[in-house]
N, C-alpha and C. Protein backbone atom coordinates (compact mmCIF):
# COMPACT_ATOMS: atom_id res chain seq x y z
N UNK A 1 0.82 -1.20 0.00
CA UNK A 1 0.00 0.00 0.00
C UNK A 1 0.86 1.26 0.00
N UNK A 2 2.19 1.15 0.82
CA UNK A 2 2.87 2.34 0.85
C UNK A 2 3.53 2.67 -0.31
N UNK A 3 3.82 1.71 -1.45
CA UNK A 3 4.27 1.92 -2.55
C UNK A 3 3.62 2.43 -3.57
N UNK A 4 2.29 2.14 -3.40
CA UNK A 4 1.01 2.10 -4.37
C UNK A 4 0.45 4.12 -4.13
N UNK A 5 0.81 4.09 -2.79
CA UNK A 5 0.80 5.55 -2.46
C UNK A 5 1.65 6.36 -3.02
N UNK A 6 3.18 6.48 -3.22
CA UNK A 6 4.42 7.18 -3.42
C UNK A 6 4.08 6.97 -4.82
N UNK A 7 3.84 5.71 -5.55
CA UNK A 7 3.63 6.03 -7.17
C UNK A 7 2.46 6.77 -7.64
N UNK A 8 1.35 7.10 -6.80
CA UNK A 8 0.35 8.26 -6.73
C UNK A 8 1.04 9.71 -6.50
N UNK A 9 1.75 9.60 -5.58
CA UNK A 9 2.06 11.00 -5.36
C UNK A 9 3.14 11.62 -6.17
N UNK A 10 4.05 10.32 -6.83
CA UNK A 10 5.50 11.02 -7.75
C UNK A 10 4.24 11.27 -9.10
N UNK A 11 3.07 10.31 -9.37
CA UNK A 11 2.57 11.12 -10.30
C UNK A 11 1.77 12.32 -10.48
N UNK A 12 1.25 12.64 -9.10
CA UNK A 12 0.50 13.67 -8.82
C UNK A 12 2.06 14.81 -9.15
N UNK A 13 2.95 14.95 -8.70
CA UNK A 13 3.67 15.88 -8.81
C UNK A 13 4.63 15.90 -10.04
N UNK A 14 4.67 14.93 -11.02
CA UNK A 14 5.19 14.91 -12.31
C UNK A 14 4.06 15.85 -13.23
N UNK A 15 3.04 15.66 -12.85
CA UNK A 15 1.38 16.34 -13.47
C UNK A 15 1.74 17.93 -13.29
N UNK A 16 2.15 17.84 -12.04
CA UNK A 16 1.96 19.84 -11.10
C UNK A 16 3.02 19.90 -12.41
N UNK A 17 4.25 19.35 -12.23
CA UNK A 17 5.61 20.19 -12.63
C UNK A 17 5.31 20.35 -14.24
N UNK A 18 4.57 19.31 -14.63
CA UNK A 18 4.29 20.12 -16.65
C UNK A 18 3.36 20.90 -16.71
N UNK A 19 2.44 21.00 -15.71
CA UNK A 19 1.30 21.91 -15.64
C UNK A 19 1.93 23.31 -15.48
N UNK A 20 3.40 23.05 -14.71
CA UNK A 20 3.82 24.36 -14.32
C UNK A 20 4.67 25.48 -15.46
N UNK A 21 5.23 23.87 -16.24
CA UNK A 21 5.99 24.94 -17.18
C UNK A 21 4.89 25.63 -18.40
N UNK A 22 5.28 26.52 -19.10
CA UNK A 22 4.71 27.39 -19.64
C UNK A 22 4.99 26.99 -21.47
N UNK A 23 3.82 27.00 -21.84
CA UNK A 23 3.70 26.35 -23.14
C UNK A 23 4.88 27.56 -24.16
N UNK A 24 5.57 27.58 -24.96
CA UNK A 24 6.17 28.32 -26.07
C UNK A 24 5.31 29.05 -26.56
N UNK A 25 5.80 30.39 -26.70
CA UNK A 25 5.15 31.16 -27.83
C UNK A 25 4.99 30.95 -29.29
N UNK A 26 4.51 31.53 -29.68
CA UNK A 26 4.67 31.46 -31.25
C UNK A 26 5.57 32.02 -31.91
N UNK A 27 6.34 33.23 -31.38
CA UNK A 27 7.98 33.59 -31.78
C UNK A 27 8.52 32.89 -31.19
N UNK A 28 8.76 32.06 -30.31
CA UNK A 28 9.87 31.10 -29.77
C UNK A 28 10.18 29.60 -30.77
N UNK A 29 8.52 29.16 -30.99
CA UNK A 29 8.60 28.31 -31.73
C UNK A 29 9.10 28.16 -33.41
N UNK A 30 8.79 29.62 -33.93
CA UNK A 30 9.36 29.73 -35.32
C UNK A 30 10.85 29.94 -35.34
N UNK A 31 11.45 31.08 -34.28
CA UNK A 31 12.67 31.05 -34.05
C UNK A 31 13.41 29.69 -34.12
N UNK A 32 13.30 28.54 -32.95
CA UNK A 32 13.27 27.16 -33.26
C UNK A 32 13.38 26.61 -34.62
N UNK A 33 12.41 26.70 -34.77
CA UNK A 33 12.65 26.04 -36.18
C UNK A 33 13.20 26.79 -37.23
N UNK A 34 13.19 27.71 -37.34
CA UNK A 34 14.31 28.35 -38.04
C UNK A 34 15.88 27.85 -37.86
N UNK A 35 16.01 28.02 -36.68
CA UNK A 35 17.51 27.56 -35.93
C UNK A 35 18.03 26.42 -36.47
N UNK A 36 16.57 25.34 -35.85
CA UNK A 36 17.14 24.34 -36.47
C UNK A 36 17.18 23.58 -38.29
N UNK A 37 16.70 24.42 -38.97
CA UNK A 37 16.44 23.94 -40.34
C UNK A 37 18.12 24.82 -41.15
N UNK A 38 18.37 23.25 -41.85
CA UNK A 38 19.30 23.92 -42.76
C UNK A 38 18.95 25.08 -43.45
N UNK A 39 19.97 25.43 -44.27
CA UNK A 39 19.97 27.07 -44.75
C UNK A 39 18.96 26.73 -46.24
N UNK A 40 18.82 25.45 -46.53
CA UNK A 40 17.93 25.12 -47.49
C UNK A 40 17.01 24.87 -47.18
N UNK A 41 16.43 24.09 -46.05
CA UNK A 41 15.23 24.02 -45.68
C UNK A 41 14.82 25.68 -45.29
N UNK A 42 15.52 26.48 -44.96
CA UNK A 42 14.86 28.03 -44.53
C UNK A 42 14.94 28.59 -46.16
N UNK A 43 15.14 28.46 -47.01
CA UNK A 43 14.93 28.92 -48.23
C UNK A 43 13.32 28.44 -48.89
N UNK A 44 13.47 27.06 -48.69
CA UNK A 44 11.76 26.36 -48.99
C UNK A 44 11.25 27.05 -48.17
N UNK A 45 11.10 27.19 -46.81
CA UNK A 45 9.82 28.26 -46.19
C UNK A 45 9.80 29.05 -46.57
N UNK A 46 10.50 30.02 -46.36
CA UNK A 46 10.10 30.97 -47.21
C UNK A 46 9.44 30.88 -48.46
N UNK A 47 10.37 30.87 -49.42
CA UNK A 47 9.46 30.29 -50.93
C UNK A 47 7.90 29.93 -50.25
N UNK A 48 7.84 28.81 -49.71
CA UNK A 48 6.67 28.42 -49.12
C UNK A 48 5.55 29.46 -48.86
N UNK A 49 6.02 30.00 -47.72
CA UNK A 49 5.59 31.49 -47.11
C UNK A 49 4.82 32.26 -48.13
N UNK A 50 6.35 32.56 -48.97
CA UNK A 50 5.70 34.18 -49.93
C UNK A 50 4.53 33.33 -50.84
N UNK A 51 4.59 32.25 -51.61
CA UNK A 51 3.47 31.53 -52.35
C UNK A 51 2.05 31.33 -51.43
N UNK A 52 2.24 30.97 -50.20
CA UNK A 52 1.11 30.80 -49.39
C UNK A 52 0.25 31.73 -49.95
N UNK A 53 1.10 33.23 -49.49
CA UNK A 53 0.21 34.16 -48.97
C UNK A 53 0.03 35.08 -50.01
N UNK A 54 0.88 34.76 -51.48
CA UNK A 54 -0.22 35.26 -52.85
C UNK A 54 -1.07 34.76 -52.97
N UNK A 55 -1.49 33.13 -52.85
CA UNK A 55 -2.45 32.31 -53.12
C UNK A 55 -3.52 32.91 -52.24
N UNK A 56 -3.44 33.48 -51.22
CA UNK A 56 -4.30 33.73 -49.71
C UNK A 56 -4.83 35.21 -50.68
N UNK A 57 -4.40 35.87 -50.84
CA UNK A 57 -4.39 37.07 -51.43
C UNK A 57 -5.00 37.27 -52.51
N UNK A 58 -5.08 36.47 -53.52
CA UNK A 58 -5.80 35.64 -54.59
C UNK A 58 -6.85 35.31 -54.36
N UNK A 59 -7.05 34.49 -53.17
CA UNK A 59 -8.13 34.39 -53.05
C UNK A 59 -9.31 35.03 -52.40
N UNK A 60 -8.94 35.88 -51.76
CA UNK A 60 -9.37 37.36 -51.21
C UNK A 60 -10.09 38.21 -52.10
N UNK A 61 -9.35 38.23 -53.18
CA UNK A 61 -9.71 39.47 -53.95
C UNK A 61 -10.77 38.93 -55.15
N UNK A 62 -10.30 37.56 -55.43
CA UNK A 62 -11.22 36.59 -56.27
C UNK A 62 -12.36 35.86 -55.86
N UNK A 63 -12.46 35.94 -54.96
CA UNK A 63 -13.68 35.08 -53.51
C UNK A 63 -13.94 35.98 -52.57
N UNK A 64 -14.26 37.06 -52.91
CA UNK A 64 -14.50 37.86 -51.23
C UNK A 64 -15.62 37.10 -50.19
N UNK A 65 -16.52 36.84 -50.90
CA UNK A 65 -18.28 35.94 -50.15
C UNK A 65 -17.67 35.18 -49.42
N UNK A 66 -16.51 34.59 -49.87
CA UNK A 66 -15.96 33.32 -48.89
C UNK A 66 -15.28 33.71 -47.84
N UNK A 67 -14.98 34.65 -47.97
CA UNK A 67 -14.13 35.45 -46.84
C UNK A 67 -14.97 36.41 -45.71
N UNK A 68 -16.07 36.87 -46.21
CA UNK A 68 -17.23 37.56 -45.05
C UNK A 68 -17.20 36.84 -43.79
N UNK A 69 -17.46 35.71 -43.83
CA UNK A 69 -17.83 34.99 -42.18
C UNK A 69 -16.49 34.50 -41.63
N UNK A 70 -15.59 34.66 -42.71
CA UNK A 70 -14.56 34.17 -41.65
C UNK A 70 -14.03 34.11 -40.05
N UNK A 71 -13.46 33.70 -39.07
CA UNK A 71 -13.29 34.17 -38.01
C UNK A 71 -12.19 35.44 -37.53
N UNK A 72 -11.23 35.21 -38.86
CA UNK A 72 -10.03 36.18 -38.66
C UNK A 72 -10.58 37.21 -40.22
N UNK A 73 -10.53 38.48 -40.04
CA UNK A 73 -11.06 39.30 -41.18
C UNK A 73 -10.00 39.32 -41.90
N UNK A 74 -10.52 39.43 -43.40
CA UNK A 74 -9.66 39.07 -44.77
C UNK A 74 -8.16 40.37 -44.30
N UNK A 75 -8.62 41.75 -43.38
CA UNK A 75 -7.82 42.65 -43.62
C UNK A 75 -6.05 42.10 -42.40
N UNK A 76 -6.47 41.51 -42.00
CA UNK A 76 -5.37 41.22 -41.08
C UNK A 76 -4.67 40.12 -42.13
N UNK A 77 -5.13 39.13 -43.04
CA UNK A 77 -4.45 38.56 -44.16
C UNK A 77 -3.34 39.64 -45.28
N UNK A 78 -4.43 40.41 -45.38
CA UNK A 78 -3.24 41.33 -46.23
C UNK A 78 -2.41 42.16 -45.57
N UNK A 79 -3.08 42.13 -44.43
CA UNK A 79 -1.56 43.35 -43.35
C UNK A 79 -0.82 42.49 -43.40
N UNK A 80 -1.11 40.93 -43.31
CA UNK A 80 0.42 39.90 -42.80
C UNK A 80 1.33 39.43 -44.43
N UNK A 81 0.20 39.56 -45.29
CA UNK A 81 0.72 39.54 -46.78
C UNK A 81 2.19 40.67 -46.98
N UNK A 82 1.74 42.09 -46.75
CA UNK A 82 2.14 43.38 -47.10
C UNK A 82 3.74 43.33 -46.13
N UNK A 83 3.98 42.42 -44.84
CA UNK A 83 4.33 42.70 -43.87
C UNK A 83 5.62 41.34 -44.77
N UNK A 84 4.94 40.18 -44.98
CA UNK A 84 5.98 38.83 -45.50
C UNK A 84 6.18 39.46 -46.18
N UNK A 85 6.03 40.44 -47.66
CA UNK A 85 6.50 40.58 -48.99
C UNK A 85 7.73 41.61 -48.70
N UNK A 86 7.59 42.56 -47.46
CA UNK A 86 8.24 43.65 -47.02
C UNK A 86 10.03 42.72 -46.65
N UNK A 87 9.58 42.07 -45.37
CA UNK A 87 10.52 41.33 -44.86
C UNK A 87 11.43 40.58 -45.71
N UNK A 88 10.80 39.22 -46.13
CA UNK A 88 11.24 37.97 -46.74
C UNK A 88 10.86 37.81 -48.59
N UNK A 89 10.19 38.80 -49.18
CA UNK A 89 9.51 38.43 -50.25
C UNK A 89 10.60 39.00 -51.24
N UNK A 90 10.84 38.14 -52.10
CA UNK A 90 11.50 38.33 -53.41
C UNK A 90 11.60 39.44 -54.51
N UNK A 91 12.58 39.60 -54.51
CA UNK A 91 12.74 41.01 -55.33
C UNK A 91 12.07 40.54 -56.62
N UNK A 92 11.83 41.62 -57.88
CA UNK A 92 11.81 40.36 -59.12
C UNK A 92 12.07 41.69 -60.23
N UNK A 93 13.09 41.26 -60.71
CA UNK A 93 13.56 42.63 -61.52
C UNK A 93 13.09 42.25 -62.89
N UNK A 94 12.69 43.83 -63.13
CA UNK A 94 11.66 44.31 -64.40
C UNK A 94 12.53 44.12 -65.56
């Protein structure tokens, strides 16, 4: 019984101590993975990235009806569009 107790209580307090730590942000976590991705895998995100968010943008301007009820409004898509193309988005000479 006294054993059956102590493996209750090391799990009651293995529970507290993850409950305690504090989940990652969402800049901590991209940082991360940035860090850890070769210098080619951070080239595909990007690429990735800037294509996402023409396609997102595309479809905004080509589908608005679909975009009315959304939960996040179409205008915070193109602030984050305007904001990737600024930062990370590809030059493309004329």
């Amino acid at each position: 019984m006294l054993r059956h107790n102590s493996v209750r209580i090391l799990t009651s307090q293995l529970k507290l101590n993850s409950m305690k730590r504090k989940s990652k942000t969402n800049d901590q976590m991209l940082i991360e993975l940035i860090k850890s991705n070769s210098p080619m895998q951070n080239a595909l995100l990007r690429e990735r990235i800037v294509a996402i968010m023409g396609i997102t943008v595309n479809s905004i301007n080509n589908e608005p009806d679909k975009w009315v009820n959304m939960m996040i409004h179409p205008s915070l898509y193109l602030e984050l569009n305007d904001n990737v193309n600024d930062k990370i988005g590809f030059l493309l000479n004329n």
